[in-house]
Protein backbone atom coordinates (compact mmCIF):
# COMPACT_ATOMS: atom_id res chain seq x y z
CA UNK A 1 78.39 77.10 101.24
CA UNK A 2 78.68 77.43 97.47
CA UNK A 3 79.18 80.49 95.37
CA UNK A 4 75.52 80.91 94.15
CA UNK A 5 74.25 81.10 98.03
CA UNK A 6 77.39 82.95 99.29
CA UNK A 7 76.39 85.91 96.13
CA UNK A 8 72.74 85.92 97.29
CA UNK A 9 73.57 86.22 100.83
CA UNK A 10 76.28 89.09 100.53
CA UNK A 11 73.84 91.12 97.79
CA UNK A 12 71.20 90.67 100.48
CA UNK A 13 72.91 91.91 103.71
CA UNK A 14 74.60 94.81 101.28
CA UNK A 15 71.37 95.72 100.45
CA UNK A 16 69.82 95.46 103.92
CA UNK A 17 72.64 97.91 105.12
CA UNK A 18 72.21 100.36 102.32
CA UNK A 19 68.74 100.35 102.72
CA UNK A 20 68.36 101.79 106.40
CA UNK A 21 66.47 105.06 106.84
CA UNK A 22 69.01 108.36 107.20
CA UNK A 23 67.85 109.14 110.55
CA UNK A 24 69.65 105.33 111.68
CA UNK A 25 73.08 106.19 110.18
CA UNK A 26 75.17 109.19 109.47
CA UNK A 27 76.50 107.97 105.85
CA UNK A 28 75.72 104.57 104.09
CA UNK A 29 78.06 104.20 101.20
CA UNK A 30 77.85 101.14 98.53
CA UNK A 31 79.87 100.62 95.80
CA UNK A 32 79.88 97.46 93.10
CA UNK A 33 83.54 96.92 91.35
CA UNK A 34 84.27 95.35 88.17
CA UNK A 35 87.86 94.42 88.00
CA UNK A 36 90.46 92.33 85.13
CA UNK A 37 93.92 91.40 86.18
CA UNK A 38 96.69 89.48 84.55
CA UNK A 39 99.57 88.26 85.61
CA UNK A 40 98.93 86.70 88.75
CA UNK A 41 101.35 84.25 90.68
CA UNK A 42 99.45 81.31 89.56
CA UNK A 43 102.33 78.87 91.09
CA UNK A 44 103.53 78.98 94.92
CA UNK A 45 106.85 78.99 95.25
CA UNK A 46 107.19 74.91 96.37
CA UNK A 47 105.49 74.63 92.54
CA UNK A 48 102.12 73.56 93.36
CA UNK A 49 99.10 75.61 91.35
CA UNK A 50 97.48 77.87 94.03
CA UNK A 51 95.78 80.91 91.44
CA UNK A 52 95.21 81.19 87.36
CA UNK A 53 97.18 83.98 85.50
CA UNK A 54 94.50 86.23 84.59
CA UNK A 55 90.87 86.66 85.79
CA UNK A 56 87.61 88.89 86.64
CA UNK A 57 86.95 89.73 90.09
CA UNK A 58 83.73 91.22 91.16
CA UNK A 59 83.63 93.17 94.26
CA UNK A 60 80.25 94.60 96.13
CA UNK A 61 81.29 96.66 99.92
CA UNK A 62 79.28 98.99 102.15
CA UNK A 63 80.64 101.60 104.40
CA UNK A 64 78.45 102.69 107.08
CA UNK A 65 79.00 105.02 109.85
CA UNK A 66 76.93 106.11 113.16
CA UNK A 67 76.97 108.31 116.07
CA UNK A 68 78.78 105.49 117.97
CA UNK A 69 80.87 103.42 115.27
CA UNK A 70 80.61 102.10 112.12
CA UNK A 71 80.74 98.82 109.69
CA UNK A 72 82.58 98.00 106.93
CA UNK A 73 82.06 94.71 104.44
CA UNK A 74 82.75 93.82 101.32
CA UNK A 75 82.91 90.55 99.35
CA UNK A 76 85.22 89.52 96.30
CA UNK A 77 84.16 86.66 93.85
CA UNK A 78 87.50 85.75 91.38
CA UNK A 79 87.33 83.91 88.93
CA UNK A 80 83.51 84.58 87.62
CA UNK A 81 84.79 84.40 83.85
CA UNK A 82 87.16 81.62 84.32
CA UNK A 83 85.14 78.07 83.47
CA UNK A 84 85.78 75.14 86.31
CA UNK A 85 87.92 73.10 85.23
CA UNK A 86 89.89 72.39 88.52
CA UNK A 87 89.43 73.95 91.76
CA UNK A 88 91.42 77.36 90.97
CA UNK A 89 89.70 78.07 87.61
CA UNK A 90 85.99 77.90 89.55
CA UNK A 91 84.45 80.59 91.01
CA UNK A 92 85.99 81.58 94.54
CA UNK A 93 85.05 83.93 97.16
CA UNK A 94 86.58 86.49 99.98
CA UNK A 95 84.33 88.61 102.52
CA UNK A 96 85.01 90.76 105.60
CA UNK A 97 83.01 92.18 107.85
CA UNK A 98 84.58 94.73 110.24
CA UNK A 99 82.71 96.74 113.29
CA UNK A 100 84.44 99.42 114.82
CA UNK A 101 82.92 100.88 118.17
CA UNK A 102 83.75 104.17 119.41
CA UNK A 103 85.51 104.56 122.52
CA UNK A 104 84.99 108.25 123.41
CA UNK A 105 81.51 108.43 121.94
CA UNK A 106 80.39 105.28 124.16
CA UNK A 107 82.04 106.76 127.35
CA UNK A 108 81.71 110.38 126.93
CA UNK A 109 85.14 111.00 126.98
CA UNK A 110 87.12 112.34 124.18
CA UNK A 111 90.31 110.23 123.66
CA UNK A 112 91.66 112.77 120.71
CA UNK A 113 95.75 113.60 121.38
CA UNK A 114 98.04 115.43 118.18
CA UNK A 115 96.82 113.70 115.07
CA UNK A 116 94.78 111.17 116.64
CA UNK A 117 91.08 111.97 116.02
CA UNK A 118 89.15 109.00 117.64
CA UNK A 119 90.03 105.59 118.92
CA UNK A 120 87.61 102.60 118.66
CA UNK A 121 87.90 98.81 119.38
CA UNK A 122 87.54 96.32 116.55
CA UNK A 123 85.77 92.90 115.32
CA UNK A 124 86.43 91.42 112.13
CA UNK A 125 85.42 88.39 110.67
CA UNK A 126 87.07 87.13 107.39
CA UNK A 127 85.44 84.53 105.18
CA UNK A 128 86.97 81.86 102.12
CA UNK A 129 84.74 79.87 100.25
CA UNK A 130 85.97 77.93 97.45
CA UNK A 131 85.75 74.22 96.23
CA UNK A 132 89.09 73.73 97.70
CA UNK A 133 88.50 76.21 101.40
CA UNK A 134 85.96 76.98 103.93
CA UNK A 135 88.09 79.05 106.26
CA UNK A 136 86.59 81.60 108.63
CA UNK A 137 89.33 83.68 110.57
CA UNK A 138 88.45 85.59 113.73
CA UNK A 139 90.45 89.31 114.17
CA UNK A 140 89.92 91.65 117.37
CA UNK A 141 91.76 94.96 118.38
CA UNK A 142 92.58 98.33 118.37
CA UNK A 143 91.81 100.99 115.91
CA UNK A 144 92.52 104.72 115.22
CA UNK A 145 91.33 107.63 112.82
CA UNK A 146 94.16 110.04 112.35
CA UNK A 147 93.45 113.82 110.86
CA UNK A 148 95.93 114.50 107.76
CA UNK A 149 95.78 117.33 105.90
CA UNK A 150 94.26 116.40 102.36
CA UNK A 151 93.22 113.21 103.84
CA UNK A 152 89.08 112.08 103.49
CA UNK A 153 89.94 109.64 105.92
CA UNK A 154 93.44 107.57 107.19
CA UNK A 155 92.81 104.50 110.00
CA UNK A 156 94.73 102.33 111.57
CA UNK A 157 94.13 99.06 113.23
CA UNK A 158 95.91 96.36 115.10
CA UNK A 159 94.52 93.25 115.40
CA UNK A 160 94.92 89.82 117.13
CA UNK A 161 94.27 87.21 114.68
CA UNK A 162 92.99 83.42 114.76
CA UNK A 163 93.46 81.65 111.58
CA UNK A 164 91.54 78.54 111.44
CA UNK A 165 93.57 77.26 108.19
CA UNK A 166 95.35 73.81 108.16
CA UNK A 167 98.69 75.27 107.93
CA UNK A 168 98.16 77.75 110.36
CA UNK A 169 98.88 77.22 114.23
CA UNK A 170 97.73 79.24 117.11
CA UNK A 171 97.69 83.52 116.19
CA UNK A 172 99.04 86.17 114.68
CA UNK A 173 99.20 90.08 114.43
CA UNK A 174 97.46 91.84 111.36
CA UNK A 175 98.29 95.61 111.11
CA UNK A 176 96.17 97.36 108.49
CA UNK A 177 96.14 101.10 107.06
CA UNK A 178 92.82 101.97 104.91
CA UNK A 179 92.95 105.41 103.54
CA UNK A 180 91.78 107.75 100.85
CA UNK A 181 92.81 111.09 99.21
CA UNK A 182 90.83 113.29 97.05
CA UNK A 183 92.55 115.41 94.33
CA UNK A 184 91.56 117.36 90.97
CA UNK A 185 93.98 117.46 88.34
CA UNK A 186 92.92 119.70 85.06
CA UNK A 187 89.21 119.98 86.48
CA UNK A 188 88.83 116.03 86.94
CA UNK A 189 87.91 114.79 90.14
CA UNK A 190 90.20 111.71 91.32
CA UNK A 191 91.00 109.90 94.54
CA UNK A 192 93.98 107.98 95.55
CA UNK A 193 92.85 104.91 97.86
CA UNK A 194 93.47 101.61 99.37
CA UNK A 195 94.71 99.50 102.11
CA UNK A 196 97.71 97.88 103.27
CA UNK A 197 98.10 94.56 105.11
CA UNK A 198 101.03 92.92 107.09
CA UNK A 199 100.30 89.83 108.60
CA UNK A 200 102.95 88.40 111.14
CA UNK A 201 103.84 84.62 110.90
CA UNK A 202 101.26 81.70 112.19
CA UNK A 203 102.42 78.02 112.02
CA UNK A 204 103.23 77.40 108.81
CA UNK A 205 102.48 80.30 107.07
CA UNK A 206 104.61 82.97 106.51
CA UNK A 207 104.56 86.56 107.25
CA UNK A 208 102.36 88.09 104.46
CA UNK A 209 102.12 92.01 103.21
CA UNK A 210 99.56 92.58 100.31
CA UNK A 211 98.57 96.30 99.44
CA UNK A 212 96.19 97.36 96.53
CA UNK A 213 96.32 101.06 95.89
CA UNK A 214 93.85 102.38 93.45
CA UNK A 215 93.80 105.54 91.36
CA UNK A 216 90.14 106.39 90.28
CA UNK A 217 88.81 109.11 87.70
CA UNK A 218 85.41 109.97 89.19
CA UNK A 219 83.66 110.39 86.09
CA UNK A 220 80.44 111.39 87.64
CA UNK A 221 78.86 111.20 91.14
CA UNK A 222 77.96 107.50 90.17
CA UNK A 223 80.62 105.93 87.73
CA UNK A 224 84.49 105.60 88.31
CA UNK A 225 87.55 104.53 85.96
CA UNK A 226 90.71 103.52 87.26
CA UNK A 227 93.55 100.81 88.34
CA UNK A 228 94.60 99.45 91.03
CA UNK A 229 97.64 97.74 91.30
CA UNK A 230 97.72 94.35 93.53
CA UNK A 231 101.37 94.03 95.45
CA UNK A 232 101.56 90.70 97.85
CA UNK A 233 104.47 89.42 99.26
CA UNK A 234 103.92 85.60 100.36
CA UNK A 235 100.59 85.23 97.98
CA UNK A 236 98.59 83.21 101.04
CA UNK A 237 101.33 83.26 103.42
CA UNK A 238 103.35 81.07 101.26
CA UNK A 239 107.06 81.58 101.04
CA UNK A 240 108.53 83.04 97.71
CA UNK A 241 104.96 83.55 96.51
CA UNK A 242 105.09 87.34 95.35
CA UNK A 243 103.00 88.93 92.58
CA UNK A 244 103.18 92.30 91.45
CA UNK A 245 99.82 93.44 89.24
CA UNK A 246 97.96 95.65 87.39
CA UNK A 247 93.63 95.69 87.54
CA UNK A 248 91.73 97.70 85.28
CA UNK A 249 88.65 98.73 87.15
CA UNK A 250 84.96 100.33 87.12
CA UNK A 251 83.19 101.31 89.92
CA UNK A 252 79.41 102.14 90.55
CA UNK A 253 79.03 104.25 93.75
CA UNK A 254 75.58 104.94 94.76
């Protein structure tokens, strides 16, 4: 699938999300990110090219929620102002798709104990297209919400994972935090957000962490300013393939 078709189709199903009536969905949130980093491990650690040093990445995700679970997707194209000369200057892109369905709600039990708010199981389906990968990976698990005080939201999931990439061989075990905290400092409103991943070892590939922490001024309801910064440890599960980043970023929320 190339990266014209793969844009179309992810700005369609965004849209078809975002676009269902109130009375279908508690919350529908969409937000389109504009983000420039530099610095990137642009060399895996066995000296082959796998990345350029600097590029824009353009990212479009949808959170949705409903009485009995809720979606999550988002899509990241890299490398939109790079030109293409070789296969990691052209335009490359990243999707998941996550469904959560809750456990309690769909029994009519409630499964809450201390912190733990709600338990739900969990599909995901992650998606590489680029001139040089087509590489779908199949995740399924466990996830939880946990209450913290100041915390909008904190989940957890634990997921078996099926990587269909050449160097990888049979599963693995992804375990992922997502979470987000809304402060005000001097009468500006500003979240601190993210997710973390740690990836356990699969055939070749190594054991992989990568975490990208943002810290966004909400300028209005509509329009955010911030960084994030972009830690990953094995850079596609290759060994001694770390980067360590800074990513200026805007953000349109509607």
């Amino acid at each position: 699938m190339s990266l014209n078709r793969t844009l179309v189709l992810a700005a369609a199903a965004t849209a078809v999300v975002s676009a269902q009536p109130a009375a279908a969905a508690l919350y529908s949130t969409t937000k389109v990110e504009a983000l420039y980093g530099w610095d990137y491990e642009d060399t895996a650690g066995a000296g082959f090219g796998i990345d350029n040093d600097r590029h824009g990445i353009l990212t479009i995700a949808n959170a949705t929620g409903w009485e009995y679970g809720d979606s999550f997707f988002f899509v990241d194209f890299t490398n939109l102002d790079r030109g293409s000369d070789d296969e990691h200057s052209s335009g490359s892109a990243h999707a998941e798709w996550s469904l959560r369905g809750n456990v309690g709600a769909l029994s009519g039990t409630s499964l809450s104990a201390g912190p733990i708010r709600d338990v739900y199981v969990i599909g995901q389906l992650d998606l590489d297209r680029n001139s040089a990968t087509r590489k779908t990976t199949h995740l399924a698990g466990v996830s939880v919400d946990i209450d913290v005080p100041g915390f909008k939201f904190l989940k957890f999931h634990t997921m078996y994972r099926n990587d269909e990439s050449d160097g990888a061989d049979g599963s693995s075990v992804q375990l992922t935090a997502v979470w987000n905290v809304p402060f005000t400092l001097g009468g500006a409103e500003l979240t601190f957000e993210g997710f973390a991943d740690y990836i356990t070892e699969e055939g070749d590939l190594e054991r992989q962490f990568l975490t990208q922490p943002q810290l966004v001024w909400h300028a209005t309801d509509n329009i955010g300013v911030g960084v994030e910064w972009q830690y990953w440890q094995n850079k596609f599960g290759l060994e001694d393939t770390d980067e360590s980043l800074p990513q200026a970023m805007v953000r349109w929320t509607f």
